[in-house]
Protein backbone atom coordinates (compact mmCIF):
# COMPACT_ATOMS: atom_id res chain seq x y z
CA UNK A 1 0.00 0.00 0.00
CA UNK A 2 2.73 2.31 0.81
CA UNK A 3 4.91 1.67 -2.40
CA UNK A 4 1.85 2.22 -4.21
CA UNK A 5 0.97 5.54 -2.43
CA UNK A 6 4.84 6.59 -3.52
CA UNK A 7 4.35 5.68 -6.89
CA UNK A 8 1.31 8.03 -7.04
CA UNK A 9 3.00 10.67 -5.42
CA UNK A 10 6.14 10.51 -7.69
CA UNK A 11 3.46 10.53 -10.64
CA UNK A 12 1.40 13.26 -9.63
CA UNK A 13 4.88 14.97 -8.97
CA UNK A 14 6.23 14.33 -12.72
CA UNK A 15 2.88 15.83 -13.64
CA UNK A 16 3.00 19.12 -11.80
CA UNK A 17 6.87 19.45 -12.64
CA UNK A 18 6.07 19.01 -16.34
CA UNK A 19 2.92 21.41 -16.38
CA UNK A 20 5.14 24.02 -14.20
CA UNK A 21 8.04 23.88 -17.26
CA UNK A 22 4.91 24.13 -19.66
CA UNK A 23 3.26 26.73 -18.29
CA UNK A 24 6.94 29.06 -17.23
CA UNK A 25 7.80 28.92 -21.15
CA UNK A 26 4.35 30.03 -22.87
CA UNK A 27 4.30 33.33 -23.09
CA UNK A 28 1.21 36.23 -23.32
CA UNK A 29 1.49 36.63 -26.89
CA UNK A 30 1.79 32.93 -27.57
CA UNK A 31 -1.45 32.07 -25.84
CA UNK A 32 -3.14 35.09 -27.85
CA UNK A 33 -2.14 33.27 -30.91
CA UNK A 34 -3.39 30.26 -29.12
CA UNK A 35 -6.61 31.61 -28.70
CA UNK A 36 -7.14 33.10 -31.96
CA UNK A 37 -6.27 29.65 -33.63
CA UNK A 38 -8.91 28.38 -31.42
CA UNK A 39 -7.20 25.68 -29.31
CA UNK A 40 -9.36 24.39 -26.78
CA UNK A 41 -8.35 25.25 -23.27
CA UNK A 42 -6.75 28.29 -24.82
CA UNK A 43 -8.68 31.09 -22.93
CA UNK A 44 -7.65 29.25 -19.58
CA UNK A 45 -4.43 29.53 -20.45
CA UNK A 46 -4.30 33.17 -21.76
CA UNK A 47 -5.73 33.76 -18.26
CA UNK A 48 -2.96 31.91 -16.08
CA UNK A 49 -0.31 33.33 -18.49
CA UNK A 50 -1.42 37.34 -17.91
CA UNK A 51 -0.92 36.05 -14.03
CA UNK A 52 1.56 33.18 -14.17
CA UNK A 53 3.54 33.88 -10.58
CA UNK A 54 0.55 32.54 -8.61
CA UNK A 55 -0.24 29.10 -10.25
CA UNK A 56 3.68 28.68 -10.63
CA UNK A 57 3.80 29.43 -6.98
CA UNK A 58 0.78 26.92 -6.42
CA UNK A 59 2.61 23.84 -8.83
CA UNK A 60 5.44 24.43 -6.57
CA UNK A 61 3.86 23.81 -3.42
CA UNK A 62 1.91 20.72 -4.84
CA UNK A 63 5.18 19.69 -6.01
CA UNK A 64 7.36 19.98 -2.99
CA UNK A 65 4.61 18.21 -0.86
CA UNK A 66 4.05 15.15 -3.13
CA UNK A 67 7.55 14.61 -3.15
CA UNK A 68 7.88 14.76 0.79
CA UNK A 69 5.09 12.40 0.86
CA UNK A 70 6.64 10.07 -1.20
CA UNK A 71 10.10 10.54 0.75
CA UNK A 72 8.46 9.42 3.79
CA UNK A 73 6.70 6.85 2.25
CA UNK A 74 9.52 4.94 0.77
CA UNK A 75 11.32 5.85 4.55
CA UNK A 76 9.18 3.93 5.86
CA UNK A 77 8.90 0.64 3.62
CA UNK A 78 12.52 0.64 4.35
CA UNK A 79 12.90 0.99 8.09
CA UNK A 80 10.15 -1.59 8.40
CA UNK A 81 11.63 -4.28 5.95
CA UNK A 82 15.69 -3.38 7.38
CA UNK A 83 16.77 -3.21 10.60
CA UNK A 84 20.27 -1.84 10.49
CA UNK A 85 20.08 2.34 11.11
CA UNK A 86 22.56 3.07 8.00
CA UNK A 87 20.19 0.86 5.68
CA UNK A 88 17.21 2.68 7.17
CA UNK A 89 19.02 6.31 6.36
CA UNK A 90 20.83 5.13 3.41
CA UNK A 91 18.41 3.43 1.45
CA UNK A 92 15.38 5.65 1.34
CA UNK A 93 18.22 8.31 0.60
CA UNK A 94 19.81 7.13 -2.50
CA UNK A 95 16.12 5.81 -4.09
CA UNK A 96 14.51 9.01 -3.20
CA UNK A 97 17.71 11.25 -5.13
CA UNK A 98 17.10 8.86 -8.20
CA UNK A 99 13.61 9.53 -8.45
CA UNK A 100 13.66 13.08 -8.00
CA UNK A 101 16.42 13.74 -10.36
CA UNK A 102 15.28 11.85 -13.08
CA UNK A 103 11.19 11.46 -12.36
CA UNK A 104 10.86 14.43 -10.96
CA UNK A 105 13.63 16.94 -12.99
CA UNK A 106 14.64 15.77 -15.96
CA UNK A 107 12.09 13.62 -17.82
CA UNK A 108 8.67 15.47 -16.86
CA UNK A 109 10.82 19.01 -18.01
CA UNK A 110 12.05 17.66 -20.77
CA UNK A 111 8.37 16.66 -21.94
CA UNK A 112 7.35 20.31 -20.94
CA UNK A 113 9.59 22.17 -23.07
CA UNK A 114 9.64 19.87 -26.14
CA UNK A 115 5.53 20.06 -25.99
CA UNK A 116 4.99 23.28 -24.12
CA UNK A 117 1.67 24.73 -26.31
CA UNK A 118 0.04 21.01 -25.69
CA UNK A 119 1.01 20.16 -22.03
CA UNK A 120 0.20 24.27 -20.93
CA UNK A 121 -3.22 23.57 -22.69
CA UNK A 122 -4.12 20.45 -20.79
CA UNK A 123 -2.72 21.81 -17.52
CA UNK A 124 -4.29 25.18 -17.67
CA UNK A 125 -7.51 24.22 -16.23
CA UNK A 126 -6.40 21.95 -12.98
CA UNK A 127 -3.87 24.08 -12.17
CA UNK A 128 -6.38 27.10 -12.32
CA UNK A 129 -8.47 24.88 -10.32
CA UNK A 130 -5.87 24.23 -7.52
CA UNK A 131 -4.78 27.58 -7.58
CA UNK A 132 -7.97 28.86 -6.75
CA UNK A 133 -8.29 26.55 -3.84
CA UNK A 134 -4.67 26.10 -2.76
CA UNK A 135 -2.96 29.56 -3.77
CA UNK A 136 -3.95 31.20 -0.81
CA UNK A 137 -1.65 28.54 1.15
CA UNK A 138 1.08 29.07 -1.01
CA UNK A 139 0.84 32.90 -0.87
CA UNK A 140 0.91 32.77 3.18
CA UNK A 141 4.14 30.87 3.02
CA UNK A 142 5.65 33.48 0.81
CA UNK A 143 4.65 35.92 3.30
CA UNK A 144 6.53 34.00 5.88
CA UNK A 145 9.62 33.35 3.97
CA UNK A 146 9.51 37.08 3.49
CA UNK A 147 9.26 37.88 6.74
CA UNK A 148 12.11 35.09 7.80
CA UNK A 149 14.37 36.65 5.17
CA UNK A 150 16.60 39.84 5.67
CA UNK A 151 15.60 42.72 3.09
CA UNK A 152 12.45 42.98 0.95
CA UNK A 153 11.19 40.02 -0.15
CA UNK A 154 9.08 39.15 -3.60
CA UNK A 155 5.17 39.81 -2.75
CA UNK A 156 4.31 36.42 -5.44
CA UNK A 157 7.62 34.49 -5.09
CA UNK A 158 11.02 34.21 -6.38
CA UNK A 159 10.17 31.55 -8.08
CA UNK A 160 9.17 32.66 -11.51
CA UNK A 161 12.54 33.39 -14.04
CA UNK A 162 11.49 33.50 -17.68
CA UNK A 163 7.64 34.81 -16.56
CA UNK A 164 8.63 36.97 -14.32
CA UNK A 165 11.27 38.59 -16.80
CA UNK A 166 7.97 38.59 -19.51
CA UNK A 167 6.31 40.08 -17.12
CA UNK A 168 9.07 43.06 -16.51
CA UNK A 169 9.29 43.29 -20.08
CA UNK A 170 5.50 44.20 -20.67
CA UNK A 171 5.98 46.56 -17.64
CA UNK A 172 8.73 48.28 -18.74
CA UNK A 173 6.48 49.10 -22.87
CA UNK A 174 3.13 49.96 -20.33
CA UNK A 175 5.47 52.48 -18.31
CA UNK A 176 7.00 53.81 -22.22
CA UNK A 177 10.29 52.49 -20.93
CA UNK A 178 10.45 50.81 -24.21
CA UNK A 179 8.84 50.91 -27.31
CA UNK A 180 5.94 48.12 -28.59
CA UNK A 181 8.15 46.62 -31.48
CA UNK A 182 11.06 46.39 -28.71
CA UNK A 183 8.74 44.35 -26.83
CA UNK A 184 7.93 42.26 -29.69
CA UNK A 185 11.37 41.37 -30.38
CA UNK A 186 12.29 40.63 -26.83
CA UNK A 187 9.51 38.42 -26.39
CA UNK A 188 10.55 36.48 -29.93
CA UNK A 189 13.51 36.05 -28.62
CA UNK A 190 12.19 33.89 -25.79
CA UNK A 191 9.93 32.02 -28.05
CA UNK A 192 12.92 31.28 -30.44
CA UNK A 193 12.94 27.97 -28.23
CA UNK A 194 9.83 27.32 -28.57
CA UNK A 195 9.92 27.52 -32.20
CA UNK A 196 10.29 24.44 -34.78
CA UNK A 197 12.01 24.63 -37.86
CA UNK A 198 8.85 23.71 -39.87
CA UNK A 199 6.84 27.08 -38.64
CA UNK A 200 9.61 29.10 -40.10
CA UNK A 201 10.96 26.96 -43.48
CA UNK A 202 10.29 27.67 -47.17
CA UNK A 203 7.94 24.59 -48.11
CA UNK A 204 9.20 22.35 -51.02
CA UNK A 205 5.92 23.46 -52.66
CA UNK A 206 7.95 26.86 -53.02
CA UNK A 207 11.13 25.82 -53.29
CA UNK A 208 13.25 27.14 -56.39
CA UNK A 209 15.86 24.11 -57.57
CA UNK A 210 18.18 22.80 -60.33
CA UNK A 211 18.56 19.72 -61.67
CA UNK A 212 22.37 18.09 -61.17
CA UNK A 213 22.65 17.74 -64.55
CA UNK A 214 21.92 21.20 -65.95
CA UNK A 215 24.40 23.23 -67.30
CA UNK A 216 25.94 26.24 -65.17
CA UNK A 217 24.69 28.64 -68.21
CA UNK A 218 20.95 27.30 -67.22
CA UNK A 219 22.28 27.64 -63.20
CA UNK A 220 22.91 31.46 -63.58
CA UNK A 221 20.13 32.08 -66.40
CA UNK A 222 18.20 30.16 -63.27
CA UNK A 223 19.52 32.17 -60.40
CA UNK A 224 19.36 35.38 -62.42
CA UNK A 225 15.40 34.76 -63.20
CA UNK A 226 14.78 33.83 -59.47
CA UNK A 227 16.66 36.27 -57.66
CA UNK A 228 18.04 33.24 -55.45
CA UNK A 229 21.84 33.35 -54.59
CA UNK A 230 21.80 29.87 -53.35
CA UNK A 231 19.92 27.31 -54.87
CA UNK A 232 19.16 23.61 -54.13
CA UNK A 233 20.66 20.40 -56.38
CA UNK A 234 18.60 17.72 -56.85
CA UNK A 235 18.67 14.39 -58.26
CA UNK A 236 15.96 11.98 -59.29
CA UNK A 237 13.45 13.84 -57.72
CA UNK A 238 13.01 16.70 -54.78
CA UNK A 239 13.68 14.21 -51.82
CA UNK A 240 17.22 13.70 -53.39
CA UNK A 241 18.91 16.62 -52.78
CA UNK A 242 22.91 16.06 -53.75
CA UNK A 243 24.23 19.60 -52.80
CA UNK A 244 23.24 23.47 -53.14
CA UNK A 245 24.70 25.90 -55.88
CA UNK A 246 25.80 29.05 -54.83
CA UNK A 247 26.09 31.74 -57.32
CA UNK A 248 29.22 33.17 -56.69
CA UNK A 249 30.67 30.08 -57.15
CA UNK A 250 29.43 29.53 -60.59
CA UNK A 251 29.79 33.32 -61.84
CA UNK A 252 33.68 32.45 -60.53
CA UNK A 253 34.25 29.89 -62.75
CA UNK A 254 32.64 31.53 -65.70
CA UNK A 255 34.92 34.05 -65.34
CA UNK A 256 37.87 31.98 -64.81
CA UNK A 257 36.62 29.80 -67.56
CA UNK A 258 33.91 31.13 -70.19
CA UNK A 259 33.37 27.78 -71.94
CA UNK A 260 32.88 26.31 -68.66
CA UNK A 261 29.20 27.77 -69.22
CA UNK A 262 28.23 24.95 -71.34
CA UNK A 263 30.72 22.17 -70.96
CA UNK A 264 30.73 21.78 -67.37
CA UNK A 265 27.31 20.40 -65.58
CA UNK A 266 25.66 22.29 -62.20
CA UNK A 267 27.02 18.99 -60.10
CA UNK A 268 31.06 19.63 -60.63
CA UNK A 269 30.53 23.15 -58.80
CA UNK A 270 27.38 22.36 -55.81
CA UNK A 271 28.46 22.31 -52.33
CA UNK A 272 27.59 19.69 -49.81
CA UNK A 273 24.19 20.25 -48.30
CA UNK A 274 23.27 20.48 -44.78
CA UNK A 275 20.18 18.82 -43.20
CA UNK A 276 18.25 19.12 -40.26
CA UNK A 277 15.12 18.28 -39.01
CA UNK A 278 11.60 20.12 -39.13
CA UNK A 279 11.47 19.18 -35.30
CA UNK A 280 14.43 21.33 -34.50
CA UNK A 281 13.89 24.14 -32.21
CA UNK A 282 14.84 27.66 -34.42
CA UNK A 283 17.62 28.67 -31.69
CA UNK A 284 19.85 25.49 -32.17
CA UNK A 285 19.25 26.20 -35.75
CA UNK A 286 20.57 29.43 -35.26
CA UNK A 287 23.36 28.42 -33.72
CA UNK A 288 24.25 25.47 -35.77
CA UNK A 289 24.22 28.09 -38.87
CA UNK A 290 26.50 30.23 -36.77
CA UNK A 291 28.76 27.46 -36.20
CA UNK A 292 29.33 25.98 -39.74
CA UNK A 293 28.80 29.09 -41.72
CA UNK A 294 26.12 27.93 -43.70
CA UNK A 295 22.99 30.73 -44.86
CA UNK A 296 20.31 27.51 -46.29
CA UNK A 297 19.76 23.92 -44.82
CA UNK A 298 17.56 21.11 -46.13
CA UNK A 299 14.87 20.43 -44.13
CA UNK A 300 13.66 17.12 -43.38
CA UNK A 301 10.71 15.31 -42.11
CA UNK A 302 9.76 12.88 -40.08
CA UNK A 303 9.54 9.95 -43.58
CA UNK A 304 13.05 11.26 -44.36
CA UNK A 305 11.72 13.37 -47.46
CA UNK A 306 12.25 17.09 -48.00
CA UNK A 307 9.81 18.85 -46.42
CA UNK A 308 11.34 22.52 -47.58
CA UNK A 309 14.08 24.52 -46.80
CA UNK A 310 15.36 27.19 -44.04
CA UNK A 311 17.73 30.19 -44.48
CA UNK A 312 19.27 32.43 -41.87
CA UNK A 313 16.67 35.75 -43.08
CA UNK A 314 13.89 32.85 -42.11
CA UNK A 315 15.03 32.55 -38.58
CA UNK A 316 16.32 36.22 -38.25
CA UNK A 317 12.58 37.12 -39.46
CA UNK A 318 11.03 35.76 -36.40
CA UNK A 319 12.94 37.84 -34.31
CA UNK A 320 13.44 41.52 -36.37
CA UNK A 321 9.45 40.42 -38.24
CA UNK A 322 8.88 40.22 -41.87
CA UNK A 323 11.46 41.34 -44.21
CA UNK A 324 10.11 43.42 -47.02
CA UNK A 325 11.60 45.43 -50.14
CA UNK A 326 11.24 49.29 -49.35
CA UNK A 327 9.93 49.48 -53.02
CA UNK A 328 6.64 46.60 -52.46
CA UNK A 329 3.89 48.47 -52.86
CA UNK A 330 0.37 47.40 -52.69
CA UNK A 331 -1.16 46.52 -56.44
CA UNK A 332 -4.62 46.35 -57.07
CA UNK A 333 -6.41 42.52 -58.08
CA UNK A 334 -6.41 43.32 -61.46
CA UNK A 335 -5.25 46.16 -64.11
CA UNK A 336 -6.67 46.07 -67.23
CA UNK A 337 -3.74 46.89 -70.02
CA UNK A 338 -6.06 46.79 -73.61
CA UNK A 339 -8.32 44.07 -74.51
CA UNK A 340 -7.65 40.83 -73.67
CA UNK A 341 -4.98 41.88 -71.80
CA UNK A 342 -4.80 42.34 -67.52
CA UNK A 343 -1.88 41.94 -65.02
CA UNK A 344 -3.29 39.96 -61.88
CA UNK A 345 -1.90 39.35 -58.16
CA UNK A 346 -0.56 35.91 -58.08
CA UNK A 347 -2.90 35.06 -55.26
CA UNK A 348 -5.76 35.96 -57.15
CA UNK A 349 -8.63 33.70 -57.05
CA UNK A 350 -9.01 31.30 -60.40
CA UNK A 351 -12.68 31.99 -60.52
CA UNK A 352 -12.22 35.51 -60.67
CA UNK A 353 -9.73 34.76 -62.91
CA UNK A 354 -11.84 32.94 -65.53
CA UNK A 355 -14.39 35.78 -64.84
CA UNK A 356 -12.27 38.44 -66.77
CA UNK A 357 -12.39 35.61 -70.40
CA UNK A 358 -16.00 34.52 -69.31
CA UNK A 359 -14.39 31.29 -68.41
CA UNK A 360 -15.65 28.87 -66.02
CA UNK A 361 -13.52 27.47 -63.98
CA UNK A 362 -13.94 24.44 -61.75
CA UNK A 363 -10.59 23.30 -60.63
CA UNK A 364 -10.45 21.80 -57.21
CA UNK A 365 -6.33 21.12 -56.85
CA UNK A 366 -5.55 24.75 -56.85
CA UNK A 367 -7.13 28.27 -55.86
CA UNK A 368 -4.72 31.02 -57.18
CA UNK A 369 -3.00 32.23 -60.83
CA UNK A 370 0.23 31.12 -59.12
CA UNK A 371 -0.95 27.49 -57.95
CA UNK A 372 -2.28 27.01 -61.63
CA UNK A 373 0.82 27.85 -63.15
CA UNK A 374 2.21 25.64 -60.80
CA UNK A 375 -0.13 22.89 -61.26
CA UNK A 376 1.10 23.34 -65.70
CA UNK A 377 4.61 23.47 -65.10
CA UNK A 378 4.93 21.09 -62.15
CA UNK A 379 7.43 23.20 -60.69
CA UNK A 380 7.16 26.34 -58.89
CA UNK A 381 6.81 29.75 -60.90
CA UNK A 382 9.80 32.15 -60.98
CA UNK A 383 9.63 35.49 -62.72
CA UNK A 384 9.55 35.05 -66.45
CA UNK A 385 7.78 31.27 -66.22
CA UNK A 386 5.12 31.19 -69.40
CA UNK A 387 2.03 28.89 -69.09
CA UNK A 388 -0.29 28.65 -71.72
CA UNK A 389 -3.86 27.82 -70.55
CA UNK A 390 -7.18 27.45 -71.99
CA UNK A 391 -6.05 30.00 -74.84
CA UNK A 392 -4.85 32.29 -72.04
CA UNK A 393 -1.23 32.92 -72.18
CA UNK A 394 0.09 33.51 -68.72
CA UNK A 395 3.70 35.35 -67.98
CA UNK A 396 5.12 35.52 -64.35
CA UNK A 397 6.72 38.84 -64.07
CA UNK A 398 8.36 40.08 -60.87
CA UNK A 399 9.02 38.69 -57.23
CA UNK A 400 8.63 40.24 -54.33
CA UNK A 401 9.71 40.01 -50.39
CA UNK A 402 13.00 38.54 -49.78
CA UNK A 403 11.84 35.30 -50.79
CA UNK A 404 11.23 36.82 -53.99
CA UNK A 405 7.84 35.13 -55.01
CA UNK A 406 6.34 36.05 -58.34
CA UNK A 407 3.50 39.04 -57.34
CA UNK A 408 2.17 39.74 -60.37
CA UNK A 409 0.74 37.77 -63.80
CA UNK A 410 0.75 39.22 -67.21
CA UNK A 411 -2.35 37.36 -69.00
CA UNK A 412 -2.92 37.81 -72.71
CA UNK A 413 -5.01 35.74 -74.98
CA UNK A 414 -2.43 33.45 -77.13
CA UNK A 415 -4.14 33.67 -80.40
CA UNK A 416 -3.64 37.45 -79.60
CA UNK A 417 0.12 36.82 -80.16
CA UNK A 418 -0.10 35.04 -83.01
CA UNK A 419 -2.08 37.68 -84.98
CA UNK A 420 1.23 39.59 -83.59
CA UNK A 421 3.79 37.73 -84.76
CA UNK A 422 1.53 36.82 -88.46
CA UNK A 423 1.76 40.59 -88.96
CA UNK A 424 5.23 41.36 -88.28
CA UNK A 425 5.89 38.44 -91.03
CA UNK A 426 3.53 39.95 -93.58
CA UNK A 427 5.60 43.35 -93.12
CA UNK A 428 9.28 41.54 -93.22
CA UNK A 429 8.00 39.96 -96.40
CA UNK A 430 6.59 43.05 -97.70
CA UNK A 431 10.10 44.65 -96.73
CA UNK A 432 11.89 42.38 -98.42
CA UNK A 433 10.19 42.43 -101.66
CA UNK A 434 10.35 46.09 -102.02
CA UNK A 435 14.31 45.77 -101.51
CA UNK A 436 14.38 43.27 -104.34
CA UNK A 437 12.06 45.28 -106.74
């Protein structure tokens, strides 16, 4: 019965030590974002994370006296089943520092950080619960403590680290110690930890590559059209990436060697590539790309395929905020040019789209100009991509953000261009007789 009753205790324990890491890392802003995203328990936790101190304070308590209980417990078994006073101390000693360190400190926090948003959802409401009931217990011992200590004491605890310095941090843009965007970038900077890879990566639906047999004239004429510096090498097929190409390197050895343009394929030239894993937290990222130097890595999922890619801007971007080109400015949907003729926003709709020809469109595996043109050239669209669809000739024409994805669409009807180019041959022809005659 008693081993039992310790075993429960060292659960319950794990529990509250795990919620307590869960709950210390999740920020104010992060349960806003929880909320809005519509998580359920969310709202419980927005409230314990605008007043974290006390329900830390409260996991604490529950903590320290589930693990006393156990202590004693397991005392007990032992001084009833030895009877020498060293195996008595000894014993209950060295099983109760094993449990604690690992049961109690590293395993349950471990769990806590690596699934904070999940683990502060489910724990927001219980610990609310036993807050309301137990913090006032808690709060008196604080008040002794205080009282026992020399100097001023903490009115909810020394206890809370990363919350309390969240906490100090919202103070200090409330009191216009610091601006909002300061703020902002503080508290991103905590949440870098809490941040996978695969929230901040390029997806492979967007990335920009190069087969390993193409030609370093069709690498630059690539690079050049994309705006990319670095660009991915592939083999078969996406989820064999051999190396990345970085421009420099090839413009380098076309100026070293000018014939190396056609005679020499993208694969002599790539560097190796790095890889990591869409599970990895952005701050080792950060520092990993620190360490070895490297701007891109690969990333991976969980099947071993590539699930997109991550650059340095991408992780510096959730720190500093989006990244944008001082010249982006905000286009209408859709400029008519003449007839026939409109530019578009990428992300335009296809129905509206097919509205403008008095086309119907009923395509259910994409939504946008962009994911059509993707969907006819089963690769993604760079700036200067043609498509020709349904009689409609489509031309990407200019990225935009850092990232530089194609904005806008040029779409003309195709027939339109060949009544063009029919014409100018009539007049050559017509030219060229009249310089014979």
């Amino acid at each position: 019965m008693l081993l039992a009753a310790a075993a429960v205790c060292v659960l319950l324990a794990g529990a509250l030590t795990m919620a307590e890491t869960a709950l210390a890392s999740v920020s104010r802003a992060r349960a806003v974002r929880l909320v809005d995203e519509g998580r359920r328990g969310a709202k419980r936790l927005l409230l314990v994370a605008q007043d974290p101190a006390p329900h830390l304070n409260t996991t604490l308590f529950l903590r320290i006296l589930l693990e006393v209980m156990a202590t004693v417990a397991v005392t007990v078994i032992f001084v009833e089943n030895f009877h020498q006073l060293w195996e008595q101390l000894l014993y209950p000693v060295l099983t109760m520092v094993v449990v604690s360190f690992i049961g109690l400190g590293v395993a349950p926090r471990t769990l806590g950080r690596q699934h904070a948003d999940n683990v502060a959802l489910t724990a927001a409401v219980p610990v609310g619960a036993l807050t309301t009931v137990l913090g006032p217990i808690s709060q008196l011992m604080i008040l002794i403590g205080n009282a026992l200590t020399p100097g001023k004491g903490f009115t909810e605890g020394p206890f809370t680290s990363e919350a309390e310095l969240r906490e100090l941090v919202d103070i200090a843009e409330a009191r216009d110690l610091i601006e909002a965007e300061e703020r902002e970038m503080i508290h991103s900077v905590f949440e870098l930890g809490d941040t996978i890879v695969k929230e901040v990566m390029v997806p492979r639906t967007d990335m920009v590559y190069i087969e390993s047999d193409k030609t370093l004239r069709q690498a630059v004429s690539l690079a050049l059209r994309s705006g990319f510096s670095r660009i991915p090498v592939i083999g078969a097929d996406v989820d064999d990436v051999v190396g990345i190409l970085y421009l420099k390197d090839a413009i380098q050895r076309l100026y070293d060697d000018p014939l190396a343009q056609t005679s020499q394929n993208v694969d002599t030239l790539m560097r190796p590539p790095i890889f990591c894993p869409d599970s990895k937290p952005v701050d080792e990222l950060l520092r990993e790309m620190q360490l070895t130097r490297s701007h891109v890595v690969i990333v991976i999922d969980e099947f071993g395929g590539t699930a997109g890619l991550a650059t340095i801007e991408d992780v510096l971007e959730e720190i500093v905020g989006e990244i944008v080109d001082e010249y982006d400015d905000e286009l209408p949907p859709v400029t008519k040019l003449g007839e026939g003729r409109f530019r578009v926003l990428a992300r335009l709709g296809i129905e509206d789209f097919g509205e403008l020809y008095g086309l119907k469109v009923d395509d259910d595996d994409v939504d946008t100009v962009l994911g059509l043109m993707a969907k006819e050239l089963n690769k993604v669209p760079i700036p200067g991509s043609v498509v020709t669809w349904q009689g409609i000739k489509l031309i990407a024409e200019r990225g935009s953000d850092r990232r530089h994805t194609v904005q806008t669409v040029l779409a003309t009807l195709a027939k339109d261009d060949l009544d063009e180019a029919a014409e100018a041959a009539a007049k050559l022809a017509v030219e060229s007789a009249k310089r014979i005659t």
